[in-house]
N, C-alpha and C. Protein backbone atom coordinates (compact mmCIF):
# COMPACT_ATOMS: atom_id res chain seq x y z
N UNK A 1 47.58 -57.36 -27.19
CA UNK A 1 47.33 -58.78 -27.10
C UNK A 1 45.91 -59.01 -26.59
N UNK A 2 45.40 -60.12 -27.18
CA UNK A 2 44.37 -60.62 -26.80
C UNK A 2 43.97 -61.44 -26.00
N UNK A 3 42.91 -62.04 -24.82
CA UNK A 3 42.87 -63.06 -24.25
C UNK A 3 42.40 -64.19 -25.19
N UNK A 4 41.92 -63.80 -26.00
CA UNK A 4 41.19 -65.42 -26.72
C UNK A 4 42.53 -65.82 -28.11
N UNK A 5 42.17 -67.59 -27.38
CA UNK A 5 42.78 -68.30 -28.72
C UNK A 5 42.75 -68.25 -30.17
N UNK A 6 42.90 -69.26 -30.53
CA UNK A 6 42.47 -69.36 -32.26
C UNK A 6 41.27 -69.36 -32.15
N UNK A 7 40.62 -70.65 -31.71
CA UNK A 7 39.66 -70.33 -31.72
C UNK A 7 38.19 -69.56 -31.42
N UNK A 8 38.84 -68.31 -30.69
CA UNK A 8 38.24 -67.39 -30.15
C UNK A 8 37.64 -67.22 -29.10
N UNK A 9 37.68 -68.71 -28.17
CA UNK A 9 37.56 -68.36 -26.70
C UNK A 9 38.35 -67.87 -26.22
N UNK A 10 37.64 -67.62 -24.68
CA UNK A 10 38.81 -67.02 -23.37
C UNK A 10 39.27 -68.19 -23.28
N UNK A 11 40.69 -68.59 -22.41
CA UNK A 11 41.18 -69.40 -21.03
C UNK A 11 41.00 -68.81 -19.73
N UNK A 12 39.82 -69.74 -19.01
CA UNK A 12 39.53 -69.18 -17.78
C UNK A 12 40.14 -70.45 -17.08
N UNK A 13 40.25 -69.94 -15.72
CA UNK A 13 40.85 -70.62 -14.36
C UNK A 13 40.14 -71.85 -14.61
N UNK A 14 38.81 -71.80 -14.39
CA UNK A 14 37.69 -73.41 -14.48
C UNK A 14 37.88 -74.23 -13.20
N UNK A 15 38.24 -75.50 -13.09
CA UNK A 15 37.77 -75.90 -11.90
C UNK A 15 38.80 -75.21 -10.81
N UNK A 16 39.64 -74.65 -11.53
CA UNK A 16 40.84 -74.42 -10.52
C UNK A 16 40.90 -73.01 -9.73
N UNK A 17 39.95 -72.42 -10.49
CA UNK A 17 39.32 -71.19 -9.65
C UNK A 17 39.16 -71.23 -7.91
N UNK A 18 39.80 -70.51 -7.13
CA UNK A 18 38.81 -70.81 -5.77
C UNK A 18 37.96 -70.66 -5.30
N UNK A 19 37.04 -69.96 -6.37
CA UNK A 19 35.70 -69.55 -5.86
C UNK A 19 34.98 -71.09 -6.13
N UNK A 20 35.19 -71.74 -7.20
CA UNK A 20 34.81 -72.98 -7.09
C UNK A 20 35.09 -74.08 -5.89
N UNK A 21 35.75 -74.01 -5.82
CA UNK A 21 36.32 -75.61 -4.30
C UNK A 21 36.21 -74.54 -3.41
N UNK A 22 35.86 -73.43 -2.91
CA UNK A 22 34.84 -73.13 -1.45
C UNK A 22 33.56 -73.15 -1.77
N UNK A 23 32.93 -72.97 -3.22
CA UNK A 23 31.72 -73.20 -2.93
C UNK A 23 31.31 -74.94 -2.91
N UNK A 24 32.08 -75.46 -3.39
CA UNK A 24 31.67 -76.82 -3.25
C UNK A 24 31.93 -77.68 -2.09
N UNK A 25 33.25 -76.68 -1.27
CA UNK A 25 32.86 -77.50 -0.06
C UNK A 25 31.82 -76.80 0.89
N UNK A 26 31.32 -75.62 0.19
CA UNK A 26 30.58 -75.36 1.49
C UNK A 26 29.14 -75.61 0.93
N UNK A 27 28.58 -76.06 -0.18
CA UNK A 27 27.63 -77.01 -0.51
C UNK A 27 27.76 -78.11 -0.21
N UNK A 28 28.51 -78.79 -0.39
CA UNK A 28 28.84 -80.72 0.28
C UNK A 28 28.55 -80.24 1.92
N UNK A 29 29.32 -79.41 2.60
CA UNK A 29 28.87 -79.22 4.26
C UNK A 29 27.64 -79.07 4.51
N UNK A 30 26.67 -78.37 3.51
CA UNK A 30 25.62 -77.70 3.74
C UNK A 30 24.35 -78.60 3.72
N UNK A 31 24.81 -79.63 2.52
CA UNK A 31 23.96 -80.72 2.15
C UNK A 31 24.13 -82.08 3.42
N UNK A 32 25.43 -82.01 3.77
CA UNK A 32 25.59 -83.01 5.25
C UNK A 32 25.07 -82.73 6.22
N UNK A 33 24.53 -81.07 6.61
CA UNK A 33 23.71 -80.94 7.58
C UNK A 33 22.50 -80.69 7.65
N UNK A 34 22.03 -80.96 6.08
CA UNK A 34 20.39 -81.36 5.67
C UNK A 34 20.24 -82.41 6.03
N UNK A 35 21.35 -83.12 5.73
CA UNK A 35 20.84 -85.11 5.77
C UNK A 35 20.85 -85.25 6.74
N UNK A 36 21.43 -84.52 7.54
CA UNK A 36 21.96 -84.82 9.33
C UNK A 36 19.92 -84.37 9.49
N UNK A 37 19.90 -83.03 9.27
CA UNK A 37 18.46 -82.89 9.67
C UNK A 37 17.50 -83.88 9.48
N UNK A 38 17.39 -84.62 8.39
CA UNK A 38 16.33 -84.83 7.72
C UNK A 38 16.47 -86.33 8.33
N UNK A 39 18.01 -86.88 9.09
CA UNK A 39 17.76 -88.48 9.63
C UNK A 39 17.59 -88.29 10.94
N UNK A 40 17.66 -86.90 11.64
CA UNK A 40 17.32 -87.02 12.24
C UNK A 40 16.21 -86.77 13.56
N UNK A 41 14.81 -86.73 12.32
CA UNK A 41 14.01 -86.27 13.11
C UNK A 41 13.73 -85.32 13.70
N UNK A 42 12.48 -85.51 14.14
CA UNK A 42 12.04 -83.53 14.87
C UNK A 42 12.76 -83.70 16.48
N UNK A 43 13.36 -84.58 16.46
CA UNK A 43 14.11 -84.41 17.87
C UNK A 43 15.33 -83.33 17.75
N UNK A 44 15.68 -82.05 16.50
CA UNK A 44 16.68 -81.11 16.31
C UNK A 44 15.89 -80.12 17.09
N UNK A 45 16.98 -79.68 17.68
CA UNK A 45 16.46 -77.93 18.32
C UNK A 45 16.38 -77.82 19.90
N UNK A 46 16.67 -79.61 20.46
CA UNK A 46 16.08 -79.70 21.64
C UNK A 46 17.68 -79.00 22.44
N UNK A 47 18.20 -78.57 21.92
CA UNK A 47 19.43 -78.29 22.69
C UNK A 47 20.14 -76.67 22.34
N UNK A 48 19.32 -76.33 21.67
CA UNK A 48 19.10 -75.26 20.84
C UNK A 48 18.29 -74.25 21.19
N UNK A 49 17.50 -74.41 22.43
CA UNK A 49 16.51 -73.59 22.44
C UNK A 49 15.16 -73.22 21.63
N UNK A 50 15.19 -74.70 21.00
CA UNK A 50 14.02 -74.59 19.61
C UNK A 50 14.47 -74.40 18.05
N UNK A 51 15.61 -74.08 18.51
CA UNK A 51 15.64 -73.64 17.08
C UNK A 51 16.76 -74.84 16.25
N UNK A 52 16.24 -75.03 15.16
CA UNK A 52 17.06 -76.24 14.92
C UNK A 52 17.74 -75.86 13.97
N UNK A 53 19.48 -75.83 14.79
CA UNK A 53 20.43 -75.24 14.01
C UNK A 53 20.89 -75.74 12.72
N UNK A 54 21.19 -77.24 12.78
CA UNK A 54 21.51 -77.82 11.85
C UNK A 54 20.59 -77.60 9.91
N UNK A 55 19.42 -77.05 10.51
CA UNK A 55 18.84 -77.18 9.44
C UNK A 55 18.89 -75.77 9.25
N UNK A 56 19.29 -74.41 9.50
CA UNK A 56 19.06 -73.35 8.86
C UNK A 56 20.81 -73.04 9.02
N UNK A 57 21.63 -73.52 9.60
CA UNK A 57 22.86 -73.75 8.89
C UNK A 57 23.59 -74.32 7.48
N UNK A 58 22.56 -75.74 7.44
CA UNK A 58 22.70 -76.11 6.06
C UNK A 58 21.89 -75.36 5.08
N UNK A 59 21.09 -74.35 5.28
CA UNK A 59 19.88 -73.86 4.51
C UNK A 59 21.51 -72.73 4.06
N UNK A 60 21.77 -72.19 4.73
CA UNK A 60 22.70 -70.87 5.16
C UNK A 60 24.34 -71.40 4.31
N UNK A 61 24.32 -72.76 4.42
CA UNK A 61 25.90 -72.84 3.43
C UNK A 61 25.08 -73.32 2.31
N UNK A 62 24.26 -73.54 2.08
CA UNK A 62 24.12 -74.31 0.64
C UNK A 62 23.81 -73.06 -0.17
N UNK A 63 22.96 -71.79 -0.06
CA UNK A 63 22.41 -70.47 -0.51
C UNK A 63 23.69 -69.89 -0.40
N UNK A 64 24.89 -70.18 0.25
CA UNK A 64 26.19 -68.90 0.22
C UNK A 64 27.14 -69.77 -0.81
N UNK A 65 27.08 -71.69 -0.62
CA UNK A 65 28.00 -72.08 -1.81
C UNK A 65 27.54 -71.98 -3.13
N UNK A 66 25.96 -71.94 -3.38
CA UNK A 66 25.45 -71.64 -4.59
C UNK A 66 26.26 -70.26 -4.84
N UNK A 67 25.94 -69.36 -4.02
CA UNK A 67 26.69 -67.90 -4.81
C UNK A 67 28.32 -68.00 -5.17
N UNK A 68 28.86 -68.49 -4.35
CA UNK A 68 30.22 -68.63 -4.87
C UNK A 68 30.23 -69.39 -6.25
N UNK A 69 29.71 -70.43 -6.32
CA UNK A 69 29.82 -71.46 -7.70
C UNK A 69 28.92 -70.20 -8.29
N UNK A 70 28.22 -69.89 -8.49
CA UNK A 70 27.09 -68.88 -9.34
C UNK A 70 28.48 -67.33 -10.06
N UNK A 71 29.17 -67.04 -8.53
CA UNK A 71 30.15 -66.11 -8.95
C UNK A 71 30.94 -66.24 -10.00
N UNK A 72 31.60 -67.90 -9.85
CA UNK A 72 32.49 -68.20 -10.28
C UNK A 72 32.13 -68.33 -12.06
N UNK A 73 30.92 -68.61 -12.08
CA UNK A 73 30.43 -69.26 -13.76
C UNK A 73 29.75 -67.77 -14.53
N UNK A 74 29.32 -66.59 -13.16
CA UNK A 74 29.50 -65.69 -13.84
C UNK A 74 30.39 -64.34 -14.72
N UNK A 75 31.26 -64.90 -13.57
CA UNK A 75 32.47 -63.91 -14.30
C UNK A 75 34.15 -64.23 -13.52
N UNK A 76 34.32 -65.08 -14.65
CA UNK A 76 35.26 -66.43 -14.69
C UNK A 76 36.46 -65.69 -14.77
N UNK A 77 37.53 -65.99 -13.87
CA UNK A 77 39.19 -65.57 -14.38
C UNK A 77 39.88 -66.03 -15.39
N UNK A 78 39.98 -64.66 -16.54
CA UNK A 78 40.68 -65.10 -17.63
C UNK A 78 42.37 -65.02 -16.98
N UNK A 79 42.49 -66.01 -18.05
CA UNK A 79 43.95 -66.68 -17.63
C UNK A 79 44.80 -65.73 -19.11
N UNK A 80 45.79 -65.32 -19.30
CA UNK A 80 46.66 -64.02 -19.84
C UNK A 80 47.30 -65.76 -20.97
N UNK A 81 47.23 -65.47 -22.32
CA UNK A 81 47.75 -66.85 -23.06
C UNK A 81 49.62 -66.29 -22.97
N UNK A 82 49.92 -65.01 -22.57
CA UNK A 82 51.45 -64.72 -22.31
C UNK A 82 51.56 -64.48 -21.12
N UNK A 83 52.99 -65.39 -21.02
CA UNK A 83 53.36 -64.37 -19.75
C UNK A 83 54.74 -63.88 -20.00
N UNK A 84 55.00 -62.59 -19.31
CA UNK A 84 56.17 -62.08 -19.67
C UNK A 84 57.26 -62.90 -19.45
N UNK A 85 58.19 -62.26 -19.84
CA UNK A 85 59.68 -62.87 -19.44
C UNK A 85 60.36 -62.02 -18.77
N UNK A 86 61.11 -62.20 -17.55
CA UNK A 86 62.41 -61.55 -17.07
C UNK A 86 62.49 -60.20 -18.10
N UNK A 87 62.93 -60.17 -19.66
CA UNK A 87 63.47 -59.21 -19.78
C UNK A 87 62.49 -58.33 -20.28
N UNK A 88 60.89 -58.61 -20.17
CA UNK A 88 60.27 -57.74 -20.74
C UNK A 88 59.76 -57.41 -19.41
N UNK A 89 60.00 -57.74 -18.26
CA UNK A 89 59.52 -56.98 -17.49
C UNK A 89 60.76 -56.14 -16.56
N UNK A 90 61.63 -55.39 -17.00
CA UNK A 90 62.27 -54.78 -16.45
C UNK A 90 61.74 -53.53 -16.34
N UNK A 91 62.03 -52.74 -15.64
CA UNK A 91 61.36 -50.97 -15.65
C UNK A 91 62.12 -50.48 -16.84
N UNK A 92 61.38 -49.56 -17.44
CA UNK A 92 61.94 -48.66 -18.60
C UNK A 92 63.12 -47.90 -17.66
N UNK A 93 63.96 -47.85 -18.73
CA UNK A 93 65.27 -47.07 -18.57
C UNK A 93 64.99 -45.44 -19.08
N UNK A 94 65.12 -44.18 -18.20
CA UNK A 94 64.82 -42.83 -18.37
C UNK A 94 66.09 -42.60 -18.53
């Protein structure tokens, strides 16, 4: 058996993949703590020791949710167009 249809694609997972919805929430998080940076001024870091977390945290989820979404569109879960039944999956009889 083959994975592709008639018309000769695969069926992949697609949005329903989970590599997709963690990378997108951890891009949407990543991008909320840019905007957080970016409204709020060079007053970040003062609690931090200088270093202003918010902005190399969001630097840090947006570069790790790109790879997940990047994973996901590179090598996509094909979905099987059968699935067995009860009686074809019994163990062979010796």
């Amino acid at each position: 058996m083959t994975d592709l249809d008639k018309s000769g694609t695969k069926h992949t997972a697609g949005a329903l993949d989970i590599r997709n919805v963690i990378g997108a929430l951890l891009l949407a998080y990543g991008v909320i703590l840019l905007v957080t940076r970016l409204v709020s001024g060079d007053e970040g870091g003062a609690k931090t020791d200088g270093v202003n977390a918010n902005l190399w945290a969001g630097i840090v989820l947006v570069v790790v949710g790109g790879a997940f979404v990047a994973w996901s569109r590179l090598r996509p879960v094909v979905v099987p167009d059968h699935t067995p039944t009860p009686e074809e999956m019994k163990p062979p009889q010796h």
